[in-house]
C-alpha atoms as a PDB file:
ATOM      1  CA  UNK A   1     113.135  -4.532   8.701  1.00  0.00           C
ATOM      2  CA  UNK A   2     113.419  -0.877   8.649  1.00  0.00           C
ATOM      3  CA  UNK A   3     111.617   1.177  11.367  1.00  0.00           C
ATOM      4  CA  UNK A   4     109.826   2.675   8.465  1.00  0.00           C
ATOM      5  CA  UNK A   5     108.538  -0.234   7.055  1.00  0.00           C
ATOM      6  CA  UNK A   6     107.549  -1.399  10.351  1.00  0.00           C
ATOM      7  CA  UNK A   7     105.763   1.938  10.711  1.00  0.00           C
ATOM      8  CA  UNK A   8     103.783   1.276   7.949  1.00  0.00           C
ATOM      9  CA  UNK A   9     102.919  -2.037   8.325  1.00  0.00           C
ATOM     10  CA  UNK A  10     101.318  -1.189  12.005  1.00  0.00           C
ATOM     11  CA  UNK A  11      99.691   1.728  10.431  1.00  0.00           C
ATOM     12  CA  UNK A  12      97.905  -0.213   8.011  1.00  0.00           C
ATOM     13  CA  UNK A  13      97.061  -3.127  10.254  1.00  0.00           C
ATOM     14  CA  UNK A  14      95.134  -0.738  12.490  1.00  0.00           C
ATOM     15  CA  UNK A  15      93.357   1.117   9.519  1.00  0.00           C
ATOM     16  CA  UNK A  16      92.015  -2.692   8.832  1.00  0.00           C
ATOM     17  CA  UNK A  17      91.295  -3.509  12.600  1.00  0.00           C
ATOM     18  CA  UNK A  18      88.888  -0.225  12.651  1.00  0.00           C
ATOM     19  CA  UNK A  19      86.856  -0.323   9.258  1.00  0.00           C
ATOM     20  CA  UNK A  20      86.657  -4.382  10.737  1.00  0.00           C
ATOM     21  CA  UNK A  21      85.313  -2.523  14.289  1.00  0.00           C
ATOM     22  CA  UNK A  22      83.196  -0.221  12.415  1.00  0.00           C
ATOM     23  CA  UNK A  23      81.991  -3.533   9.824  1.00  0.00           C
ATOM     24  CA  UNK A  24      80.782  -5.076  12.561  1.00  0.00           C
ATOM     25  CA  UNK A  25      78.922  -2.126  14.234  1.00  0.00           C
ATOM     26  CA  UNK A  26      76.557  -1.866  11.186  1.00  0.00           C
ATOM     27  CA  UNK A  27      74.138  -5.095  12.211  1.00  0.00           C
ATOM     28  CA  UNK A  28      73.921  -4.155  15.969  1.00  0.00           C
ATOM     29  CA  UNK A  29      72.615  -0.802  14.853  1.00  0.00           C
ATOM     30  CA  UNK A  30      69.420  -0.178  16.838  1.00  0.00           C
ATOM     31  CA  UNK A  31      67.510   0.694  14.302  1.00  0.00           C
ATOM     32  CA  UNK A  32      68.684  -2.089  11.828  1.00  0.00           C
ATOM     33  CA  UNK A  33      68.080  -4.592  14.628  1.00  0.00           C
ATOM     34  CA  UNK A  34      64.486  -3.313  15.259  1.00  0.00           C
ATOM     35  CA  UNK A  35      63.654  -3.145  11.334  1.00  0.00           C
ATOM     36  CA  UNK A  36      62.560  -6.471  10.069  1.00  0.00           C
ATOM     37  CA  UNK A  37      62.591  -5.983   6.597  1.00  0.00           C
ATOM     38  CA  UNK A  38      66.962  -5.748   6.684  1.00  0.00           C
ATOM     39  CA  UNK A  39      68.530  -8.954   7.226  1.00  0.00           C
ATOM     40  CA  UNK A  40      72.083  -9.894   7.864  1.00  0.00           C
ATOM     41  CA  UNK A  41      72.433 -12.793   5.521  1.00  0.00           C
ATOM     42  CA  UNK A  42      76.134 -14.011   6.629  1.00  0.00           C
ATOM     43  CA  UNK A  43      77.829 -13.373   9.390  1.00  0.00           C
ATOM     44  CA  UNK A  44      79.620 -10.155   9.651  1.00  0.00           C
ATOM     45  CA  UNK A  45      83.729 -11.329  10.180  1.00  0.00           C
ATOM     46  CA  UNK A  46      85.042  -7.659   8.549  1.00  0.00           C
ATOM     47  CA  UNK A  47      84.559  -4.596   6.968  1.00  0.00           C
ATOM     48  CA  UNK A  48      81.532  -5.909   4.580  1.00  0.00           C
ATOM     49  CA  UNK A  49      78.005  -6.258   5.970  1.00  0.00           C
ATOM     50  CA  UNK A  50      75.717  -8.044   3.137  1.00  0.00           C
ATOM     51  CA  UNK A  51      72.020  -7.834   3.699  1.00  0.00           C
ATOM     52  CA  UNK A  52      68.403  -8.898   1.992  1.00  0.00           C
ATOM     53  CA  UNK A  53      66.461  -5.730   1.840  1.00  0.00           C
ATOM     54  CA  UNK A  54      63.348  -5.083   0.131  1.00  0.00           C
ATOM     55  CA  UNK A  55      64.150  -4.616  -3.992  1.00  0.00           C
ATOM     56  CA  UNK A  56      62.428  -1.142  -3.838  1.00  0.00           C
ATOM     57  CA  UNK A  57      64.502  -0.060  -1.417  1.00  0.00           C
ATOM     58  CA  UNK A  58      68.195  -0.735  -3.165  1.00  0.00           C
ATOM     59  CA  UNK A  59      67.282   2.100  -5.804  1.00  0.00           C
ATOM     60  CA  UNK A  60      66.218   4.309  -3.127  1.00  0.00           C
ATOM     61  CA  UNK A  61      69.683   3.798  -0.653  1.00  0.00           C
ATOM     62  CA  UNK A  62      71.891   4.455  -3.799  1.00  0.00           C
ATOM     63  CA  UNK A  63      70.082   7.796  -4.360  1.00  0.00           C
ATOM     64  CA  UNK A  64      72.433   8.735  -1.219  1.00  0.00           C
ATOM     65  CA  UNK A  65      74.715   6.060  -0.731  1.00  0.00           C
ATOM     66  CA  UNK A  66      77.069   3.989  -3.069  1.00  0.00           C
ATOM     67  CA  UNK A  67      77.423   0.018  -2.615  1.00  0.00           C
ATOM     68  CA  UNK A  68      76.899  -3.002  -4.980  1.00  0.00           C
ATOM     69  CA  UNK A  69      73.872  -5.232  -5.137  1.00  0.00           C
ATOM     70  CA  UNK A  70      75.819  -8.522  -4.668  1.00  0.00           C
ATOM     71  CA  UNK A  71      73.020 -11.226  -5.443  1.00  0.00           C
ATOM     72  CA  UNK A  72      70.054  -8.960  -7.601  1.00  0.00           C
ATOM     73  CA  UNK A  73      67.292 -11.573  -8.016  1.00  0.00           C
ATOM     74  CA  UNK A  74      67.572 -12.005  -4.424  1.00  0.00           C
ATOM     75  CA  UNK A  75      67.839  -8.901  -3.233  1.00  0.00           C
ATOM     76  CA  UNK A  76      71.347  -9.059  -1.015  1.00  0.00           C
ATOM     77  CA  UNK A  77      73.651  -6.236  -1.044  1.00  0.00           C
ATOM     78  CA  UNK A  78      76.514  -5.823  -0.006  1.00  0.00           C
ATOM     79  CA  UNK A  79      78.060  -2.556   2.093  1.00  0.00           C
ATOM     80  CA  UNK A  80      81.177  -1.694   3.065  1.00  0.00           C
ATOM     81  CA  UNK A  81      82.693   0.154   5.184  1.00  0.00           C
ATOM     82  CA  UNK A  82      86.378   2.114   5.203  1.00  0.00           C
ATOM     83  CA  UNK A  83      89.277   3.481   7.172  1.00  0.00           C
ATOM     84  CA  UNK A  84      87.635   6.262   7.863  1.00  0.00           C
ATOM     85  CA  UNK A  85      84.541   5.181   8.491  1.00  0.00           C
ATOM     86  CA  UNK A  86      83.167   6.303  11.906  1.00  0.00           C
ATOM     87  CA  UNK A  87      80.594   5.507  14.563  1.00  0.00           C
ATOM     88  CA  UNK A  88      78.401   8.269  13.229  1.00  0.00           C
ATOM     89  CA  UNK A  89      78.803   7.462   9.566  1.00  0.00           C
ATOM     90  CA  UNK A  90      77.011   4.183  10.301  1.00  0.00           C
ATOM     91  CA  UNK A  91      74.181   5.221  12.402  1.00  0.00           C
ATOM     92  CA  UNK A  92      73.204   7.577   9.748  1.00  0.00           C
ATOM     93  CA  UNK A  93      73.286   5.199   7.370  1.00  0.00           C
ATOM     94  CA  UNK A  94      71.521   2.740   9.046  1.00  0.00           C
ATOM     95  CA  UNK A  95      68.964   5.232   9.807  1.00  0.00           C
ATOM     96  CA  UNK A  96      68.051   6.383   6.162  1.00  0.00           C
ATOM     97  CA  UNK A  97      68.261   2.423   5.516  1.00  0.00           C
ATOM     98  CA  UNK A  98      65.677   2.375   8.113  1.00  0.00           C
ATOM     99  CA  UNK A  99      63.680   5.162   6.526  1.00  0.00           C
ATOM    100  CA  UNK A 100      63.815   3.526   3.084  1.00  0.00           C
ATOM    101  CA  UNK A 101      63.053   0.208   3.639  1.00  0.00           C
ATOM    102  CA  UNK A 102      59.461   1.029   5.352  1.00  0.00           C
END
């Protein structure tokens, strides 16, 4: 294998190992973990967090944020995160989730 190949195969490896890191950041969020109307619905093994929130509130999240309601009639999205997701992308989020779920 060529060093570049190699390269690039580390390289994307570790993109993967932090949006995982940052994926499983989301439902330890302090303010996700006090607010009982967001639940983790599966366990979080990667990059995707999916959650029951209150119906009313899915409308008001995309306003700001983009992610796909994954089972409608019960309410579970499902959110994402990249790459280049950071620390203080998620604690934002989860704190306008917070907001919009009261």
């Amino acid at each position: 294998m060529e060093k570049v190949a190699v390269f690039d195969l580390l390289h994307r490896m570790a993109r993967n190992l932090r949006k995982d890191a940052i994926g499983l950041y989301l439902p330890n969020d302090f303010e996700l973990r006090k607010c009982s109307q967001v639940r983790i619905v599966w366990p979080v093994e990667a990059n995707g967090v999916f959650a029951q929130i209150p119906c009313a509130a899915i409308a008001k999240i995309m306003e700001r944020y983009f992610y796909y309601p994954w089972i409608e009639e019960e309410c579970i999205v499902r959110w994402m995160c990249s790459f280049d997701t950071t620390e203080q992308d998620v604690k934002e989020f989860a704190g306008f989730v917070a907001e919009a779920v009261k």
